[in-house]
PDB file of N, CA and C in Angstrom:
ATOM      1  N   UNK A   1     149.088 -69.577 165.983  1.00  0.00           N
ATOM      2  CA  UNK A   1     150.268 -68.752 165.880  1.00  0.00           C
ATOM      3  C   UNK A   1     151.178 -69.229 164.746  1.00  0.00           C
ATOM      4  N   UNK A   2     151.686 -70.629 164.281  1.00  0.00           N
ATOM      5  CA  UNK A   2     152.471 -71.211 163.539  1.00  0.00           C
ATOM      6  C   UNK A   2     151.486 -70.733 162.050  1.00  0.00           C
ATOM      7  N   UNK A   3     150.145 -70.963 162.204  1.00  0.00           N
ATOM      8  CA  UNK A   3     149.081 -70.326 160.997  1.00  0.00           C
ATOM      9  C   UNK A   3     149.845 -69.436 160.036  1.00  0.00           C
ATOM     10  N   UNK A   4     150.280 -68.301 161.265  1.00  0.00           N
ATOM     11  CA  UNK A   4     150.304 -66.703 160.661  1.00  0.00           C
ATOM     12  C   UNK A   4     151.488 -66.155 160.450  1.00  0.00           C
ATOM     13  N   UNK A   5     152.698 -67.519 161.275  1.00  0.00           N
ATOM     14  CA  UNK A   5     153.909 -67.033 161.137  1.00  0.00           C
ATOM     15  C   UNK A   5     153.995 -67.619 159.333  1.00  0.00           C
ATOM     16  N   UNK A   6     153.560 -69.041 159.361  1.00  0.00           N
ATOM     17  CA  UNK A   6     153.714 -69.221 157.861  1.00  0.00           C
ATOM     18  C   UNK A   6     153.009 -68.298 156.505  1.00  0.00           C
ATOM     19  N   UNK A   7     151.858 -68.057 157.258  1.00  0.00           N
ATOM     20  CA  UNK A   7     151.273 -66.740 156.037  1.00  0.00           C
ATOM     21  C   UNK A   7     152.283 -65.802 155.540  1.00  0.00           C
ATOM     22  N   UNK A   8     153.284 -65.344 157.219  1.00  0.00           N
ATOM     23  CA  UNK A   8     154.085 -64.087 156.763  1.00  0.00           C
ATOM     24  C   UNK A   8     154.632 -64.474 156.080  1.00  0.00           C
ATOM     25  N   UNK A   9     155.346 -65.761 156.092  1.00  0.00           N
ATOM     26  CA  UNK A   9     156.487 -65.846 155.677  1.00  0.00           C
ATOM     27  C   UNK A   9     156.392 -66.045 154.016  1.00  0.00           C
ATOM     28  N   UNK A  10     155.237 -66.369 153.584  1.00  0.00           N
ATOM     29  CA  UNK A  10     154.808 -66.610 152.100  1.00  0.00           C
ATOM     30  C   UNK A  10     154.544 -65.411 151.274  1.00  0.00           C
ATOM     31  N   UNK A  11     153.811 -64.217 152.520  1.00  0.00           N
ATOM     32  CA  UNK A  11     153.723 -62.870 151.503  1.00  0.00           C
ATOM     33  C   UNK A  11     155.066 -62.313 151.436  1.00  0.00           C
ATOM     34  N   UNK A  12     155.974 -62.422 152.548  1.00  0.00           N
ATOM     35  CA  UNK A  12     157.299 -61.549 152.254  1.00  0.00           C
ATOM     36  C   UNK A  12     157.734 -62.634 150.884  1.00  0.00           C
ATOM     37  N   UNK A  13     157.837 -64.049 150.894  1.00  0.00           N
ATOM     38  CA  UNK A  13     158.555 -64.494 150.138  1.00  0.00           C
ATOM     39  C   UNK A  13     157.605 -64.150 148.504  1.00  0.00           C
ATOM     40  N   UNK A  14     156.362 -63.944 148.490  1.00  0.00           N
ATOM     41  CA  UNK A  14     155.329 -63.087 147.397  1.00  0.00           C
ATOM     42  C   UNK A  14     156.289 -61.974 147.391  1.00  0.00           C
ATOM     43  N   UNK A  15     156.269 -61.020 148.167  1.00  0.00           N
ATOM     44  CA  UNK A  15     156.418 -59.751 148.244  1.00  0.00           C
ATOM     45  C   UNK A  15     158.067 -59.563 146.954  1.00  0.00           C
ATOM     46  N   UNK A  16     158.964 -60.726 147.473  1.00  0.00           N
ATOM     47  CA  UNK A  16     160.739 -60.941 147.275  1.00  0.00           C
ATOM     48  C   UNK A  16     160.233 -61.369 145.792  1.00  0.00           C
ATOM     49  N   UNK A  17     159.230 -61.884 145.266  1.00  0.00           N
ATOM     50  CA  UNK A  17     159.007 -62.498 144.264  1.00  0.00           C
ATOM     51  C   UNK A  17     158.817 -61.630 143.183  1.00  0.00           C
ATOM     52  N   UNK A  18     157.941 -60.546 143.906  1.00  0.00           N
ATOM     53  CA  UNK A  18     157.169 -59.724 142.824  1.00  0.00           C
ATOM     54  C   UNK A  18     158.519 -58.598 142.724  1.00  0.00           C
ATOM     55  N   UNK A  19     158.918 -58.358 143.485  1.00  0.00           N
ATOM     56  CA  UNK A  19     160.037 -57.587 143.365  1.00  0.00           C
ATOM     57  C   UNK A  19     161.421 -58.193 142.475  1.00  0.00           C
ATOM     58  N   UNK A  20     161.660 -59.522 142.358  1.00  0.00           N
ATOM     59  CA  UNK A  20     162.670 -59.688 140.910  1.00  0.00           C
ATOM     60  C   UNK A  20     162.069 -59.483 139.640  1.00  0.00           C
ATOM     61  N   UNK A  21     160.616 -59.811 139.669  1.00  0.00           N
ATOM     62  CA  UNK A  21     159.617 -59.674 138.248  1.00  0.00           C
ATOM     63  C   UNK A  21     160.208 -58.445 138.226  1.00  0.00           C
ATOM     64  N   UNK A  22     159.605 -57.060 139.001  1.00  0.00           N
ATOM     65  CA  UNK A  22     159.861 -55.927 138.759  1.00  0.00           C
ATOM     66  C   UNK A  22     161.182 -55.449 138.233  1.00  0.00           C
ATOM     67  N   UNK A  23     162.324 -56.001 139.013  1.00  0.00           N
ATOM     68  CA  UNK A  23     163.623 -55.894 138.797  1.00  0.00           C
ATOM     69  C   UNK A  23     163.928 -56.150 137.321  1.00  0.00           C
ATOM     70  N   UNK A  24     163.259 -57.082 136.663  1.00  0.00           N
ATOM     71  CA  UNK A  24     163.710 -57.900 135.647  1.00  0.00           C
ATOM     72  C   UNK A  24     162.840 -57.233 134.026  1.00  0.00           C
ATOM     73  N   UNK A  25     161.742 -56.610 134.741  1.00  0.00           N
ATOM     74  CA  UNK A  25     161.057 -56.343 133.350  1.00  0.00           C
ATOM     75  C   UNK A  25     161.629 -54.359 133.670  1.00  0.00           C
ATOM     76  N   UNK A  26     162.269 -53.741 134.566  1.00  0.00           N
ATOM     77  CA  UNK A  26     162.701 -52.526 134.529  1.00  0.00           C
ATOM     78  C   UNK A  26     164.395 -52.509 133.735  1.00  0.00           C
ATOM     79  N   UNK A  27     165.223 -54.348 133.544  1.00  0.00           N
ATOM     80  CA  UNK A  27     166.397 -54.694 132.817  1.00  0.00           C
ATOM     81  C   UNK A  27     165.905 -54.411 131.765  1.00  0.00           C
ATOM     82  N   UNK A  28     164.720 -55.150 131.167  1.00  0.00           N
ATOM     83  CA  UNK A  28     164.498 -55.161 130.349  1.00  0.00           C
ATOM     84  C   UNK A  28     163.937 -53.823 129.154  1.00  0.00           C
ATOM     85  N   UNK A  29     163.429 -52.984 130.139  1.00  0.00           N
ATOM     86  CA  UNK A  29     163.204 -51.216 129.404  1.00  0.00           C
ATOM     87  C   UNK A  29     164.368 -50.865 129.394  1.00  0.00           C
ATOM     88  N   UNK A  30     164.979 -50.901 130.289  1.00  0.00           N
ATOM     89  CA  UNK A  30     166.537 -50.690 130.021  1.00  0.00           C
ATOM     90  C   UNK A  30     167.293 -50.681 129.164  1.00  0.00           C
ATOM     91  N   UNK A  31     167.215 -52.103 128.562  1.00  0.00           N
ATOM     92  CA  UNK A  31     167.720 -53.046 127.354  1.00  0.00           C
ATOM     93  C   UNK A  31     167.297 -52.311 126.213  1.00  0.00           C
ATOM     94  N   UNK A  32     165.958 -52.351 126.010  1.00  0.00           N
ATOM     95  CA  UNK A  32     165.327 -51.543 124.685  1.00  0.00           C
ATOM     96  C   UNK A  32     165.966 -50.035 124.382  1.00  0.00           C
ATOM     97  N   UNK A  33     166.612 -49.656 125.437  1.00  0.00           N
ATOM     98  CA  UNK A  33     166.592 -48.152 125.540  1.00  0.00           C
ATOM     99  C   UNK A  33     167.975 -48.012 124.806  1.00  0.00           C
ATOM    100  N   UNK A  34     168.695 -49.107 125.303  1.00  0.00           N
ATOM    101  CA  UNK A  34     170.472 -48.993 124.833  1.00  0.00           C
ATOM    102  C   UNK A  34     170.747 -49.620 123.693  1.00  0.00           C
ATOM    103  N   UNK A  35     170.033 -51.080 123.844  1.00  0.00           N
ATOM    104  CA  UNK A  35     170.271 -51.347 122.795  1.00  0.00           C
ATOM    105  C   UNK A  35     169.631 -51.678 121.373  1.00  0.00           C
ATOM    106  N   UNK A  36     167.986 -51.924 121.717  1.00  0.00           N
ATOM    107  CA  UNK A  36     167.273 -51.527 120.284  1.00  0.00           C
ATOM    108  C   UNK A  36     167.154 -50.097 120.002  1.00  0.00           C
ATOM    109  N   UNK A  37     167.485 -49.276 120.525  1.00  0.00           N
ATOM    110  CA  UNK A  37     166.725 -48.044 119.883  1.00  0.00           C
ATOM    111  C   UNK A  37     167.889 -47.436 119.091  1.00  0.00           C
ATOM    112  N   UNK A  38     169.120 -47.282 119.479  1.00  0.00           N
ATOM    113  CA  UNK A  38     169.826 -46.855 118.017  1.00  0.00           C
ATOM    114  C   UNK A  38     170.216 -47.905 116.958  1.00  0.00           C
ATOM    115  N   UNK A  39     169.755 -49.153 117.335  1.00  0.00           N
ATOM    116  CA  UNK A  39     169.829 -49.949 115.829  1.00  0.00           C
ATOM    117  C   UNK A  39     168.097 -49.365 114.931  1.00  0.00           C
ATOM    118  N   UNK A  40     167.099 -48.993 115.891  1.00  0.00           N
ATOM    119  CA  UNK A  40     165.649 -48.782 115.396  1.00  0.00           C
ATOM    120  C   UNK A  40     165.975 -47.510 114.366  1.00  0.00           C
ATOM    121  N   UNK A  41     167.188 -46.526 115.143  1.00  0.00           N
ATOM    122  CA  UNK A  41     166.405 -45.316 114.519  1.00  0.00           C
ATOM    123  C   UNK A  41     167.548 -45.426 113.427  1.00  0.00           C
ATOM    124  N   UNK A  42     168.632 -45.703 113.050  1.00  0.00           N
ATOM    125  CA  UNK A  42     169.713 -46.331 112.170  1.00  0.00           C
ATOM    126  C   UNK A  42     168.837 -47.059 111.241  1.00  0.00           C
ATOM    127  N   UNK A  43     167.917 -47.814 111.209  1.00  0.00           N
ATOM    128  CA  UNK A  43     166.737 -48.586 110.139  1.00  0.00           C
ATOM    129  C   UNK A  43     166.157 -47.501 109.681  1.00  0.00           C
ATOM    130  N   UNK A  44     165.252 -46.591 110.374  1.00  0.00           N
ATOM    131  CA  UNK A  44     164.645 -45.667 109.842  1.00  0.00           C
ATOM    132  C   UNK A  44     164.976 -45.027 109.282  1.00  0.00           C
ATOM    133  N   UNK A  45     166.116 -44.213 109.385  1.00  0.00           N
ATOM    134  CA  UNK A  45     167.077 -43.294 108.764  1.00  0.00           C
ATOM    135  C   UNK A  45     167.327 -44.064 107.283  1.00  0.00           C
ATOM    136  N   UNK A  46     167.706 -45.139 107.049  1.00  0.00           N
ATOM    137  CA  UNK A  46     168.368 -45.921 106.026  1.00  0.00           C
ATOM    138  C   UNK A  46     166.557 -45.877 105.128  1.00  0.00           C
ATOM    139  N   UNK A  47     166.045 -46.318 106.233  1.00  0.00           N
ATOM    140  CA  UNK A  47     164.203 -46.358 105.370  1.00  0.00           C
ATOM    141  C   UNK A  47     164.386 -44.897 104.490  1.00  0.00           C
ATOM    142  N   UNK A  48     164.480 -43.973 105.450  1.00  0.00           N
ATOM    143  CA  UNK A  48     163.828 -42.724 104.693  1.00  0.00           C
ATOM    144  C   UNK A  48     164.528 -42.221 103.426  1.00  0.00           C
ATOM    145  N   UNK A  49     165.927 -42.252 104.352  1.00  0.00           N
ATOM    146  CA  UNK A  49     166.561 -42.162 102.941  1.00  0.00           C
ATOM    147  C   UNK A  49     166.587 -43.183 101.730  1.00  0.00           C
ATOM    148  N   UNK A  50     166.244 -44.631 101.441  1.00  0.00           N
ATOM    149  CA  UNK A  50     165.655 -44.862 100.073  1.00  0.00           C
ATOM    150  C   UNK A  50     164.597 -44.696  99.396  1.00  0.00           C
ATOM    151  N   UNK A  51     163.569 -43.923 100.366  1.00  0.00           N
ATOM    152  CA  UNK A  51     162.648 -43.962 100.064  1.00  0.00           C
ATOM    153  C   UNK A  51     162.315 -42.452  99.526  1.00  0.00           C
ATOM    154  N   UNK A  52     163.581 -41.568  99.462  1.00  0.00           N
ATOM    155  CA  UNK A  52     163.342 -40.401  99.339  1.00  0.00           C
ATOM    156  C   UNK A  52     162.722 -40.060  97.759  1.00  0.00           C
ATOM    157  N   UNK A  53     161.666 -38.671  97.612  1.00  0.00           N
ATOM    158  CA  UNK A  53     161.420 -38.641  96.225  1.00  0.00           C
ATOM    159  C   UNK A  53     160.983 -37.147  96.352  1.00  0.00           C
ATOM    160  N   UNK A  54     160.062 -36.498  95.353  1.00  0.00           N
ATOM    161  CA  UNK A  54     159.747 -35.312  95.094  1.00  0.00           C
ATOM    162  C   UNK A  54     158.414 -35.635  95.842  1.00  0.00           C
ATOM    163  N   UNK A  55     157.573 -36.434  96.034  1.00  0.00           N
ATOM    164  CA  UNK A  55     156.485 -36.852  97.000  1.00  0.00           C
ATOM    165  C   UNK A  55     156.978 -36.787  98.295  1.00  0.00           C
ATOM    166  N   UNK A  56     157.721 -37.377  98.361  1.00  0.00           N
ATOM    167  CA  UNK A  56     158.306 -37.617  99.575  1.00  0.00           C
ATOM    168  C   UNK A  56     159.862 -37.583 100.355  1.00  0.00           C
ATOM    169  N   UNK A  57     159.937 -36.020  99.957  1.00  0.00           N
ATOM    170  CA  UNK A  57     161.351 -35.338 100.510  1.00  0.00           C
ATOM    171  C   UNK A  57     162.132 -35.813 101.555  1.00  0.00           C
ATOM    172  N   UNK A  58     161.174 -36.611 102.510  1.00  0.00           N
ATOM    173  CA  UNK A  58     162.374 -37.445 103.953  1.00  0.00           C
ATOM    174  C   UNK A  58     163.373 -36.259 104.215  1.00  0.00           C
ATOM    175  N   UNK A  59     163.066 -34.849 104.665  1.00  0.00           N
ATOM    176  CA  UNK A  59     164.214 -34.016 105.054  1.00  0.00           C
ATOM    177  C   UNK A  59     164.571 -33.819 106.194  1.00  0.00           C
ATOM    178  N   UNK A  60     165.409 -33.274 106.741  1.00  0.00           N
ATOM    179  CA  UNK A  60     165.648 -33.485 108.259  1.00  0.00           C
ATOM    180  C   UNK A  60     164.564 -33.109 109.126  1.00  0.00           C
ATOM    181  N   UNK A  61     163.609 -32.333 109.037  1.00  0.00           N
ATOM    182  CA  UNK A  61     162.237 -32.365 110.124  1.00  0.00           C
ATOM    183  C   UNK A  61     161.931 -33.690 109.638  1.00  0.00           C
ATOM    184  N   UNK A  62     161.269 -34.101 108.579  1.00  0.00           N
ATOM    185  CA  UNK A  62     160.728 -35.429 108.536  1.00  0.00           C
ATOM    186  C   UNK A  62     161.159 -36.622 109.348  1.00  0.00           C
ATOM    187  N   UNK A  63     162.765 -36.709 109.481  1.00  0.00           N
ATOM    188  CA  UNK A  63     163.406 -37.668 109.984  1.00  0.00           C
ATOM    189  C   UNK A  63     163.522 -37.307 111.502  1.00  0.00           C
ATOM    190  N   UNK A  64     163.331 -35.997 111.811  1.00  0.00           N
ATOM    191  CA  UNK A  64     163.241 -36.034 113.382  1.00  0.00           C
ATOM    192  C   UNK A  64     162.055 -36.340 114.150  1.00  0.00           C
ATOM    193  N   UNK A  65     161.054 -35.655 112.864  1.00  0.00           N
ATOM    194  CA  UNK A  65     159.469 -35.897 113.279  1.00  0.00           C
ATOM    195  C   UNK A  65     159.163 -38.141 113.482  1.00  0.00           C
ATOM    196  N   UNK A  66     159.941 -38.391 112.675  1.00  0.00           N
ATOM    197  CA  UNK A  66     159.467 -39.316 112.322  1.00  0.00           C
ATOM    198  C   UNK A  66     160.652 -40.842 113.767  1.00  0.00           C
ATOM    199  N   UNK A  67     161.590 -39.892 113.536  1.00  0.00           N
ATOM    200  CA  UNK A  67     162.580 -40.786 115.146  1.00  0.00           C
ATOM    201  C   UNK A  67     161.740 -40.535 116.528  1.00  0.00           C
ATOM    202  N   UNK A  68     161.370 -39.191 116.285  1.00  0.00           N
ATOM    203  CA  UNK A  68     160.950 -38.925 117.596  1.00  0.00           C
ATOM    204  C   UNK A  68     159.498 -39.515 118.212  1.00  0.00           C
ATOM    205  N   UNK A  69     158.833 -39.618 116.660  1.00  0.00           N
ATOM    206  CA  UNK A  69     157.664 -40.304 116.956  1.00  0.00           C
ATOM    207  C   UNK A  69     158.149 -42.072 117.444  1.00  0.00           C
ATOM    208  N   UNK A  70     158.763 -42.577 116.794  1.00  0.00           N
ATOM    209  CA  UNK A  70     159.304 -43.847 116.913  1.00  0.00           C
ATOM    210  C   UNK A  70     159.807 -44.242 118.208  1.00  0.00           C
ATOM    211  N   UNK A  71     161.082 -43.202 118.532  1.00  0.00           N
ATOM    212  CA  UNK A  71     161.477 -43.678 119.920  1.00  0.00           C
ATOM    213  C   UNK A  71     160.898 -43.084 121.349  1.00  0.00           C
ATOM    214  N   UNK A  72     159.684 -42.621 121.230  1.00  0.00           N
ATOM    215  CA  UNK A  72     158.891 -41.410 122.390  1.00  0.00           C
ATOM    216  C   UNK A  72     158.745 -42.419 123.434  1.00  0.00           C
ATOM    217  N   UNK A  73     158.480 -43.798 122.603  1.00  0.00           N
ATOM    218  CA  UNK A  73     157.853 -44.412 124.371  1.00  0.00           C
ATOM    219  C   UNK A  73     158.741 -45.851 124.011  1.00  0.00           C
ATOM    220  N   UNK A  74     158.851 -46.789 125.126  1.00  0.00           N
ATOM    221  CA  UNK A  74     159.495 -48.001 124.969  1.00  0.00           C
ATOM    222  C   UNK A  74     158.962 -48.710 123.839  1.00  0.00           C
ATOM    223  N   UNK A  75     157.093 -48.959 124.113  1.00  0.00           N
ATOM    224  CA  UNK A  75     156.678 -50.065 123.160  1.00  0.00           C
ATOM    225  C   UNK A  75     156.999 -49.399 121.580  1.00  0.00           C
ATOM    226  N   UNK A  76     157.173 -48.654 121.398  1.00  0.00           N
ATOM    227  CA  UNK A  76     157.117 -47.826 119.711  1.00  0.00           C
ATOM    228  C   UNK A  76     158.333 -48.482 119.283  1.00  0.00           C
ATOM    229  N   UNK A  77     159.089 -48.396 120.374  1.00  0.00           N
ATOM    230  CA  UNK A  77     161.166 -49.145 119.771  1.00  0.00           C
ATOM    231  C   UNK A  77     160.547 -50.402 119.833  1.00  0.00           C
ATOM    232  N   UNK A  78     160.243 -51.112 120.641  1.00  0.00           N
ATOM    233  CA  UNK A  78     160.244 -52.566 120.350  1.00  0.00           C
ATOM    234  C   UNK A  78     159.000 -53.003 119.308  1.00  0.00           C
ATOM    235  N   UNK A  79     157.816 -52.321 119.612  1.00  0.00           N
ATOM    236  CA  UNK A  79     157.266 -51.887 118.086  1.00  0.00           C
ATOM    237  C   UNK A  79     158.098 -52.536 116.698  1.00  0.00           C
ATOM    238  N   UNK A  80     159.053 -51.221 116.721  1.00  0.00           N
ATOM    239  CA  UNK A  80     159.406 -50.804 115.080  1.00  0.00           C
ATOM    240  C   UNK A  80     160.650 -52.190 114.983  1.00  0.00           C
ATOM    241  N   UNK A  81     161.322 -52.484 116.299  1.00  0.00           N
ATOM    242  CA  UNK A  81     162.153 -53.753 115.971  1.00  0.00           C
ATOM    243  C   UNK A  81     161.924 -54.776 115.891  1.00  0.00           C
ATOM    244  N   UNK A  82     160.488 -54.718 116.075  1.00  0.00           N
ATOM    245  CA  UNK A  82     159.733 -56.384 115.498  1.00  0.00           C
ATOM    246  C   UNK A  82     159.121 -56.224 114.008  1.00  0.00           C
ATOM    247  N   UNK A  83     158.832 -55.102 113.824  1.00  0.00           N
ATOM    248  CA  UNK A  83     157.869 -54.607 112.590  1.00  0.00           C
ATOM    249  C   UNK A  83     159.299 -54.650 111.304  1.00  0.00           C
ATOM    250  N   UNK A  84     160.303 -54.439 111.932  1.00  0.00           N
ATOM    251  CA  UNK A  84     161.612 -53.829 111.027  1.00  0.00           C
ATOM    252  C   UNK A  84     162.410 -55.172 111.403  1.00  0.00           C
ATOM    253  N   UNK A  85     162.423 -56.119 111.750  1.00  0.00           N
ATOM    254  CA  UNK A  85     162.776 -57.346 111.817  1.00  0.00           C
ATOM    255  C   UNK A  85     164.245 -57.428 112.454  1.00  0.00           C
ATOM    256  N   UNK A  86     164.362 -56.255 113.712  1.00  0.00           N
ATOM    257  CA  UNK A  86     165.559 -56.309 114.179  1.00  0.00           C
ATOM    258  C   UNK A  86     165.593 -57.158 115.139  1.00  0.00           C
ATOM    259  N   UNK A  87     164.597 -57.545 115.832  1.00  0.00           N
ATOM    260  CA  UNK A  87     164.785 -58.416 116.612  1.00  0.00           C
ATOM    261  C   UNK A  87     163.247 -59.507 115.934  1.00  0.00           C
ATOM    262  N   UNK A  88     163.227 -60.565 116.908  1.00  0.00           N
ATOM    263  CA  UNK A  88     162.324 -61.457 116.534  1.00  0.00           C
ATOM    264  C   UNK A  88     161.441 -62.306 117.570  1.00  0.00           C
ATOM    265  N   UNK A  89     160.660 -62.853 117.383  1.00  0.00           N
ATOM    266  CA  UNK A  89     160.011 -63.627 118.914  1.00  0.00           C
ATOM    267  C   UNK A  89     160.482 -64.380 119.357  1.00  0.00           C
ATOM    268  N   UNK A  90     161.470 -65.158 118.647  1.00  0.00           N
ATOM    269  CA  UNK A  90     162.506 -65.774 118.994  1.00  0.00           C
ATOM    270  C   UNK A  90     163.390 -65.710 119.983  1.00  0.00           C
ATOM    271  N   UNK A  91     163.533 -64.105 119.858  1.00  0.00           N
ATOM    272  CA  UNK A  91     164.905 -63.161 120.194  1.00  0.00           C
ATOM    273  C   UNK A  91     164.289 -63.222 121.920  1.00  0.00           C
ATOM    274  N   UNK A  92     163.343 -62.764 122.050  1.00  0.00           N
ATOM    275  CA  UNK A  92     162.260 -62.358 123.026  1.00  0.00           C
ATOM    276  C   UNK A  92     162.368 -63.896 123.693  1.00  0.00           C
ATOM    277  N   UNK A  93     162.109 -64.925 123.424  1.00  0.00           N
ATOM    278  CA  UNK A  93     162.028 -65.871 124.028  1.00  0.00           C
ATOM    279  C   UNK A  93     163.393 -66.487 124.655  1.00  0.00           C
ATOM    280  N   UNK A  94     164.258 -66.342 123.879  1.00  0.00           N
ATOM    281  CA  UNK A  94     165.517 -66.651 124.421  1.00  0.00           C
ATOM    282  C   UNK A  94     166.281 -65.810 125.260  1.00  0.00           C
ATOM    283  N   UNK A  95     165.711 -65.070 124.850  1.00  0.00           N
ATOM    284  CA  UNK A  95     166.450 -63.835 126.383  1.00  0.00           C
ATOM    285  C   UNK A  95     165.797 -63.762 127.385  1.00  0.00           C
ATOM    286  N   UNK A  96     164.177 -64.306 127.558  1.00  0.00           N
ATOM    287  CA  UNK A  96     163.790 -64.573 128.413  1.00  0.00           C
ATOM    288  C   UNK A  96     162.715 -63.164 128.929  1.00  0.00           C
ATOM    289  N   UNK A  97     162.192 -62.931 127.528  1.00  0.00           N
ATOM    290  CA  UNK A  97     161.781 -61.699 127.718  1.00  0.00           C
ATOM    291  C   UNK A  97     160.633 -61.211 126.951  1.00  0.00           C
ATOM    292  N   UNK A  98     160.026 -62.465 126.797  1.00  0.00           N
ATOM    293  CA  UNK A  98     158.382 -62.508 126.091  1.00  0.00           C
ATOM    294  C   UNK A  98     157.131 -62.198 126.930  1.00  0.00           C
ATOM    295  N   UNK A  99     157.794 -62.524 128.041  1.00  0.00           N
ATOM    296  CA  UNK A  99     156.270 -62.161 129.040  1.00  0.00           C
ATOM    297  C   UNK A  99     156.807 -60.597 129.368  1.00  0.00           C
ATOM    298  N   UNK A 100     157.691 -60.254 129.778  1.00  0.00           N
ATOM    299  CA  UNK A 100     158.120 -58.721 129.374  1.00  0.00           C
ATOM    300  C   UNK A 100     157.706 -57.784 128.488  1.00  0.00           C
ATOM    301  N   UNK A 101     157.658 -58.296 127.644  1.00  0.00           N
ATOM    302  CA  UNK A 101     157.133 -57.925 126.202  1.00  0.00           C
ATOM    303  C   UNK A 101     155.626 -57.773 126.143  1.00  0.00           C
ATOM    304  N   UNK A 102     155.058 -58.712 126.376  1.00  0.00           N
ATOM    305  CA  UNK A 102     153.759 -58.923 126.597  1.00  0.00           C
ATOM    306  C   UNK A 102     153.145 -57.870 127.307  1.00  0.00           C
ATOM    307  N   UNK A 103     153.848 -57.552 128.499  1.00  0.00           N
ATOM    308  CA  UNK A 103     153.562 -56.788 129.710  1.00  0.00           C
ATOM    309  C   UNK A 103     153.602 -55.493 129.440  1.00  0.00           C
ATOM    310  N   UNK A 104     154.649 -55.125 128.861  1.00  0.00           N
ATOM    311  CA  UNK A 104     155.416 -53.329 127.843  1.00  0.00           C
ATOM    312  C   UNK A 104     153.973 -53.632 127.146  1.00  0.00           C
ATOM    313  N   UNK A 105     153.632 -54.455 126.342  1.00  0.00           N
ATOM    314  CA  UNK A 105     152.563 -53.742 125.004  1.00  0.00           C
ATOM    315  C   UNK A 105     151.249 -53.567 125.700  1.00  0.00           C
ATOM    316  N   UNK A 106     151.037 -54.521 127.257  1.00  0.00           N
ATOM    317  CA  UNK A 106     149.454 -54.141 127.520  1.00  0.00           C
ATOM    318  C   UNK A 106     149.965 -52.395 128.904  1.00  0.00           C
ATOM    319  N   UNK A 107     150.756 -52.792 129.019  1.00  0.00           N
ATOM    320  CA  UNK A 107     151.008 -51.219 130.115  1.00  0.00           C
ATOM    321  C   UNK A 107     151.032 -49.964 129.131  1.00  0.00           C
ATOM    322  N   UNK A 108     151.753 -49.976 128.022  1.00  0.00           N
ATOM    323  CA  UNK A 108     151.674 -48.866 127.572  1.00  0.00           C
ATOM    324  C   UNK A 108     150.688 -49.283 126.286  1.00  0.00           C
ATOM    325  N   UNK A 109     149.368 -49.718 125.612  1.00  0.00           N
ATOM    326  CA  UNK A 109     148.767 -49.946 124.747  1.00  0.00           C
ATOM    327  C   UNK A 109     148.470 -48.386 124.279  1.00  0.00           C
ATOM    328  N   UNK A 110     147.917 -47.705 125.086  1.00  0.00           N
ATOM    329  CA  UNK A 110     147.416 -46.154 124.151  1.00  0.00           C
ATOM    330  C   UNK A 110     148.509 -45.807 123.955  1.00  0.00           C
ATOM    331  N   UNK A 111     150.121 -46.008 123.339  1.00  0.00           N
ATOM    332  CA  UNK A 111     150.816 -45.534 123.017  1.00  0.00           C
ATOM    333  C   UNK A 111     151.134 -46.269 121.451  1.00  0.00           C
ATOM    334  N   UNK A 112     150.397 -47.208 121.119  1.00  0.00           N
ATOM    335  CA  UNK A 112     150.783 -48.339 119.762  1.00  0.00           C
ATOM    336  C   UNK A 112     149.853 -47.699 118.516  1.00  0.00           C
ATOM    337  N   UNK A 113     150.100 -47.884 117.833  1.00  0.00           N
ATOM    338  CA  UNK A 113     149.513 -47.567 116.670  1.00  0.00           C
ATOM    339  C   UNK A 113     148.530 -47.946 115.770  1.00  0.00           C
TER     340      UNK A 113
END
């Protein structure tokens, strides 16, 4: 009987466990949503427009086609703010949010480029 009371008591305390992970990597989509993604699409915008030419007009479909592709899914923002050097692995590690990270790029992978 003492066996099974301690089993329970290890999956609820599993159970309490897996549930702050969850808590903590749903802060963290959160996070990307507020606060990398209008510094992401503010980069892009600044991209397109220097990069504008007679090849390459960057006109307002382009720039919507091209935000919307960017910010459609979480990993694409944190994507373009590692690729665009807004944030860093650094950044990720000190916030405590590399295995997060890790986790966003293998959950959503058919969404990366």
């Amino acid at each position: 009987m003492d066996i099974l009371f301690f089993f329970a008591v290890a999956v609820i305390l599993w159970m309490a466990w897996l549930l702050v992970k969850a808590k903590r990597f749903t802060k963290f989509k959160l996070q990307i949503e507020k606060e990398l993604k209008p510094k992401v699409i503010a980069d892009i915008l600044a991209e397109l427009e220097e990069s504008r030419s007679e090849v390459f007009p960057n006109n307002e479909i382009h720039q919507q086609a091209t935000i919307y592709y960017w910010s459609q899914y979480k990993v694409r923002i944190l994507q373009a703010a590692l690729q665009r050097e807004i944030i860093s692995t650094q950044w990720l590690k000190d916030t405590g949010n590399l295995r997060n990270s890790q986790h966003l790029f293998h959950v959503e992978q058919e969404y990366l480029n």
